[in-house]
Protein backbone atom coordinates (compact mmCIF):
# COMPACT_ATOMS: atom_id res chain seq x y z
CA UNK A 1 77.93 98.00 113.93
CA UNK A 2 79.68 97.39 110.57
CA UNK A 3 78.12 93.98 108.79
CA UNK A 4 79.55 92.72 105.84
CA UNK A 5 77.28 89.68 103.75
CA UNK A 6 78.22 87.42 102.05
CA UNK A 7 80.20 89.97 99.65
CA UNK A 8 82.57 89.04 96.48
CA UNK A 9 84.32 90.82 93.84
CA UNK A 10 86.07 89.79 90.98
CA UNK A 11 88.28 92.43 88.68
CA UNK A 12 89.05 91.80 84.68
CA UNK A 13 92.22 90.26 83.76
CA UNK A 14 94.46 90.89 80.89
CA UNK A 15 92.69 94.25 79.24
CA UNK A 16 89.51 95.85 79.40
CA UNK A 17 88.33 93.94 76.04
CA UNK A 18 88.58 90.83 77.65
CA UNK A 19 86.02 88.65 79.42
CA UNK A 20 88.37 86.90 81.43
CA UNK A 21 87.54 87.44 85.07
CA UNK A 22 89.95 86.65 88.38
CA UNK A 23 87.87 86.37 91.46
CA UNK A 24 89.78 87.90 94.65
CA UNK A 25 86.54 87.40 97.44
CA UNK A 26 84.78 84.91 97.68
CA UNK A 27 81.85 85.13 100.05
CA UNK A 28 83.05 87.26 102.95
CA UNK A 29 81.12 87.98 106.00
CA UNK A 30 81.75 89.39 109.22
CA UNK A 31 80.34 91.95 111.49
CA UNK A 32 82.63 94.18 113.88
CA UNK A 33 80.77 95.74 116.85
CA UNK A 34 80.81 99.42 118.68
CA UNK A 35 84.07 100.15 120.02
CA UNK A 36 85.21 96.60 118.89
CA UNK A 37 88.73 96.04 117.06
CA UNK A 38 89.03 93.77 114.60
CA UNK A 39 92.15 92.27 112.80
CA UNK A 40 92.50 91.13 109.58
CA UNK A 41 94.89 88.94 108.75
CA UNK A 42 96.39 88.00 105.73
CA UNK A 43 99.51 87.60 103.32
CA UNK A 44 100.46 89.29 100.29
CA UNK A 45 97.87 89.08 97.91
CA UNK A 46 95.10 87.46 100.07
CA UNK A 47 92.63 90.35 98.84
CA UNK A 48 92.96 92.17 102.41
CA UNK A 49 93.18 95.75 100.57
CA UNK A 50 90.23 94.58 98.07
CA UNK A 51 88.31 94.06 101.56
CA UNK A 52 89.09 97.43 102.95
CA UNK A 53 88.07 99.52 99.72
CA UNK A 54 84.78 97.48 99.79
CA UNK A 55 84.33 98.40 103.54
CA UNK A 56 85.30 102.19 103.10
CA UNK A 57 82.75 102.51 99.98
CA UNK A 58 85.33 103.08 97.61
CA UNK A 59 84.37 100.07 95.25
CA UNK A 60 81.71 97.86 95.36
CA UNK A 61 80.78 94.22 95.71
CA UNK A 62 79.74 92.17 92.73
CA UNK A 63 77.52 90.35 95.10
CA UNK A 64 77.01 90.73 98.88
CA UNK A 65 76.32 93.69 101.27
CA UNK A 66 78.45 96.44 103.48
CA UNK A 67 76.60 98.21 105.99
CA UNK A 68 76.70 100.18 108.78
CA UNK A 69 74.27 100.48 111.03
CA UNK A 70 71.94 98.58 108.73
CA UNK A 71 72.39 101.14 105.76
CA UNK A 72 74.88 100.64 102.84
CA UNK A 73 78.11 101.88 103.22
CA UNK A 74 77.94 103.14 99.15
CA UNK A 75 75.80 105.79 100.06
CA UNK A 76 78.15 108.52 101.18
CA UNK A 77 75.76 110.31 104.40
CA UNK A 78 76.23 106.93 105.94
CA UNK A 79 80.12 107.08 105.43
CA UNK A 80 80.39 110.72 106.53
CA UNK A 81 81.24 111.69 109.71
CA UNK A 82 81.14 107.79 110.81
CA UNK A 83 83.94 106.27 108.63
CA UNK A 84 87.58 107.26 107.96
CA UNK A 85 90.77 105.76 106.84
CA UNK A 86 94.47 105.49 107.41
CA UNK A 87 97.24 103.54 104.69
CA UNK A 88 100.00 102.37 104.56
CA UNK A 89 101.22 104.58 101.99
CA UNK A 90 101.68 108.03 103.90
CA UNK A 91 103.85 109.90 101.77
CA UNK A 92 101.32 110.06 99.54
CA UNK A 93 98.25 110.66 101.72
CA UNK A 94 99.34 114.09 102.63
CA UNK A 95 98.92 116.85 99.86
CA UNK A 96 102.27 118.23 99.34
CA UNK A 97 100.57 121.62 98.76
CA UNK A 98 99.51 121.51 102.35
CA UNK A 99 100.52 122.11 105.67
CA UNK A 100 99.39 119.86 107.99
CA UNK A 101 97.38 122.28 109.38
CA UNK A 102 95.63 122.61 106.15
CA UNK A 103 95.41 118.79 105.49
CA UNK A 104 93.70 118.31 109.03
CA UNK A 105 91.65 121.01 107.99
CA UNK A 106 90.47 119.36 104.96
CA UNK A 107 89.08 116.40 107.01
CA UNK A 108 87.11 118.94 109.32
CA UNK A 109 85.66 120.95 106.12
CA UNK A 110 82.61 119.50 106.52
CA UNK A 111 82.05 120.30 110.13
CA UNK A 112 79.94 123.33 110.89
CA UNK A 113 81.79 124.75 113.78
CA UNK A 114 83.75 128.41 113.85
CA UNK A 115 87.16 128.12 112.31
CA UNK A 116 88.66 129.10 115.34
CA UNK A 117 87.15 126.22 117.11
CA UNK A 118 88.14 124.06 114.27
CA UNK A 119 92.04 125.24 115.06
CA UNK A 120 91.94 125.19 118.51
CA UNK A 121 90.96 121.32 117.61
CA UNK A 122 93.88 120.87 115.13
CA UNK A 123 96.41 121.81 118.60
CA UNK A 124 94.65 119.16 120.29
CA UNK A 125 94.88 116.54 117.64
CA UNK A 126 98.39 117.09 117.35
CA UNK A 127 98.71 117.09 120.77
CA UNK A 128 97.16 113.49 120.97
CA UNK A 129 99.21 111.71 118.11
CA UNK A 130 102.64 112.94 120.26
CA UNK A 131 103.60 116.04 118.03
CA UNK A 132 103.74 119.96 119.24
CA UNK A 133 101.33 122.27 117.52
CA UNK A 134 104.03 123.72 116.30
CA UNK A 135 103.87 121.40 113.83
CA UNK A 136 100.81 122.47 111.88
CA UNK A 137 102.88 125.16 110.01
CA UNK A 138 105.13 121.80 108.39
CA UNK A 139 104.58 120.35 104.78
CA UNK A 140 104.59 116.92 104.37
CA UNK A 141 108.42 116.99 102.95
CA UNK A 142 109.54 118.13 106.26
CA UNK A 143 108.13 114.75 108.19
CA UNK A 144 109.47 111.72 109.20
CA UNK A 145 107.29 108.41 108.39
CA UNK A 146 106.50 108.07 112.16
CA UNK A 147 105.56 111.77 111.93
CA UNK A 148 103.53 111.82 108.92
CA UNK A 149 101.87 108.93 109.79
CA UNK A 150 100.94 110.51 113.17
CA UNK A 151 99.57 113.44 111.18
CA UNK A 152 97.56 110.61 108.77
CA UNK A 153 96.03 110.00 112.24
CA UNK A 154 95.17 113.32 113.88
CA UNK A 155 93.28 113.64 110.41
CA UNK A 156 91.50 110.16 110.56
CA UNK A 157 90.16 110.68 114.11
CA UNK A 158 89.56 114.51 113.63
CA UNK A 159 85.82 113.88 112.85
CA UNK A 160 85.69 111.64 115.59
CA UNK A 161 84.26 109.11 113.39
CA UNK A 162 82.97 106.00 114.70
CA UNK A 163 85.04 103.46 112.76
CA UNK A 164 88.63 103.71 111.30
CA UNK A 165 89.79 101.47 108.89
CA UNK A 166 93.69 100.96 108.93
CA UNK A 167 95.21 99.18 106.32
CA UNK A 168 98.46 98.57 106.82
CA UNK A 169 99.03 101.59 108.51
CA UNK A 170 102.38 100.81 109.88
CA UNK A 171 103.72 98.40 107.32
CA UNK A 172 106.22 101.20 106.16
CA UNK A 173 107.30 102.13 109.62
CA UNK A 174 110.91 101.19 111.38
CA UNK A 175 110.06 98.64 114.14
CA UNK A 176 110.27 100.91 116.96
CA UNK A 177 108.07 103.82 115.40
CA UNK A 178 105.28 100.88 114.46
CA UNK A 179 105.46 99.96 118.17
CA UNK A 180 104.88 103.90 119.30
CA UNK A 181 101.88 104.06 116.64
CA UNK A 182 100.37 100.95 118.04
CA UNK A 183 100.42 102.15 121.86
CA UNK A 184 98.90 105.66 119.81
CA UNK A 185 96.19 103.42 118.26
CA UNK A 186 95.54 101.99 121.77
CA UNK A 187 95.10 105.02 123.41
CA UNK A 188 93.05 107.17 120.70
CA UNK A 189 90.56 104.31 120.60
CA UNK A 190 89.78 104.68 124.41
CA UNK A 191 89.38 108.71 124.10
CA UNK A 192 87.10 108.47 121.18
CA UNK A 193 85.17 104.96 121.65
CA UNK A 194 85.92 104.18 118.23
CA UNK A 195 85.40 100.68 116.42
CA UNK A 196 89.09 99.95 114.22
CA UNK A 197 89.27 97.41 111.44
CA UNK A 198 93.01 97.04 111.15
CA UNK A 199 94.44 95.09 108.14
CA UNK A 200 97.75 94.05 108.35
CA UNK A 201 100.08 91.12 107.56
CA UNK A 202 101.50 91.39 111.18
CA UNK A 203 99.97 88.98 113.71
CA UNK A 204 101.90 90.44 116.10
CA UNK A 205 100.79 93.97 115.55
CA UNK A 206 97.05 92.61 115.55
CA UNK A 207 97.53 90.26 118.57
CA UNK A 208 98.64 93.84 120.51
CA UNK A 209 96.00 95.91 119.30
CA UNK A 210 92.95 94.15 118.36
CA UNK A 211 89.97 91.92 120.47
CA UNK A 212 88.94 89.63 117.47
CA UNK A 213 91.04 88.17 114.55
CA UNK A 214 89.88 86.97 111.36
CA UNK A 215 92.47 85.09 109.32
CA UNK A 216 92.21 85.70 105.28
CA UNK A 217 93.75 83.43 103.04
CA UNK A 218 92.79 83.76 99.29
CA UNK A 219 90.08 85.65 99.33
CA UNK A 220 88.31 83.70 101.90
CA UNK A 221 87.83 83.86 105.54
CA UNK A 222 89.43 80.65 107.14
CA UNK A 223 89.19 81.34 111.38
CA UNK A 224 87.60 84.05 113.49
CA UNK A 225 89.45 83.52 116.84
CA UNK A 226 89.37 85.80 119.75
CA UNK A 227 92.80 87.44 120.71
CA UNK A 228 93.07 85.59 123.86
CA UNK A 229 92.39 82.19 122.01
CA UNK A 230 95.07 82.71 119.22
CA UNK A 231 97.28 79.35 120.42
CA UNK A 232 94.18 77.12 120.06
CA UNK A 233 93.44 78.37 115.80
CA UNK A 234 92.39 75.04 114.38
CA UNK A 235 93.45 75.53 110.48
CA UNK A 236 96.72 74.57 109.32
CA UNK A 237 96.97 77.96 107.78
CA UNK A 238 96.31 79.95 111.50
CA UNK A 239 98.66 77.29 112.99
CA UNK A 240 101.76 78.73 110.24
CA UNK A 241 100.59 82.26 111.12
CA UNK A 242 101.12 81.71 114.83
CA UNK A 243 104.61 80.91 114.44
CA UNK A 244 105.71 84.37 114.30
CA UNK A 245 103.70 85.60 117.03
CA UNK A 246 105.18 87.66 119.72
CA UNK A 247 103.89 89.76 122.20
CA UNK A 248 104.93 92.87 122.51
């Protein structure tokens, strides 16, 4: 169970001498369960990505709480092994110095198994995101998005963590490639049980993948609606971001 309190953070505006202050949370809280997969939706700018770093570890709150399983999520034994990640940015998430046997590898280096267990792992991994295990000899350059991003994947789930975090993981896809990732997504969360917090700008992408929305607008959260209760949103806001829904 991943519980977030009441959390806000603000970051320094216009030089690090200054005093001036812009405030992108402002009181979040949620809670995603086991197995659960929660959307979070937002525009450009909403502080979505601030959200995700806070929920990963990777900064922390000014004020508020991230746990997981009761314990704080800055402490990195409660992030290891449970937590992992997946962004939008994939060309850069892959060393280029690496195969993508050795990136998956990286992910698994703090595992305890023999390394031949560990690489009879990698075939299956690669098996499960669609791509032949042929493929663990490539470097990044040699990818397509819909490939690297696959590979992004097999790494994030390699641990078998109990809660991935994707933010805007297929933002920089072609349509039909995000649509292939998604059905992925689906299917990789019912082999491993897994809990995904999925931030995206996309309500269609969410409304396809996810049980629970919450709808982020400045910082703040405005509507948690279940997926099968999206047409009856109450805020204005929802209302505009329903407009562009279409199911899949």
């Amino acid at each position: 169970m991943l519980t977030v309190v009441n959390v806000e953070k603000s970051y320094r505006t216009g030089g690090m001498f200054t005093r001036n202050k812009q405030q992108v949370l402002h009181g979040v809280s949620f809670e995603c369960g086991n197995g659960e997969s929660l959307g979070i939706i937002g525009e450009s700018g909403s502080g979505k990505s601030t959200l995700g770093r806070l929920v990963l570890g990777i900064e922390q709150p000014d004020r508020g709480s991230v746990l997981y399983e009761g314990k704080p999520v800055r402490h990195r034994h409660v992030r290891s092994g449970n937590m992992s990640a997946v962004f939008q940015d994939y060309s850069s998430s892959i060393n280029p110095f690496f195969t993508v046997e050795e990136a998956i590898l990286e992910a698994l280096a703090m595992q305890k198994p023999l390394q031949s267990d560990k690489r009879s792992k990698i075939d299956l991994l690669l098996k499960q995101v669609g791509l032949d295990p042929s493929y663990k000899m490539k470097y990044a350059h040699e990818l397509s998005g819909g490939e690297a991003q696959r590979v992004c994947i097999a790494r994030a789930v390699a641990t078998e963590p109990k809660c991935i975090v994707l933010d805007e993981a297929i933002s920089s896809l072609d349509v039909s490639v995000q649509i292939q990732v998604l059905r992925l997504l689906k299917e990789l969360k019912e082999i491993y049980h897994m809990s995904y917090i999925f931030i995206t700008h996309d309500i269609q992408a969410a409304a396809y993948l996810c049980d629970r929305i919450l709808i982020f607008k400045s910082g703040k959260v405005v509507e948690t609606v279940r997926v099968e209760q999206l047409k009856e949103v109450e805020s204005d806001y929802a209302k505009k971001l329903m407009k562009h829904l279409i199911t899949f």
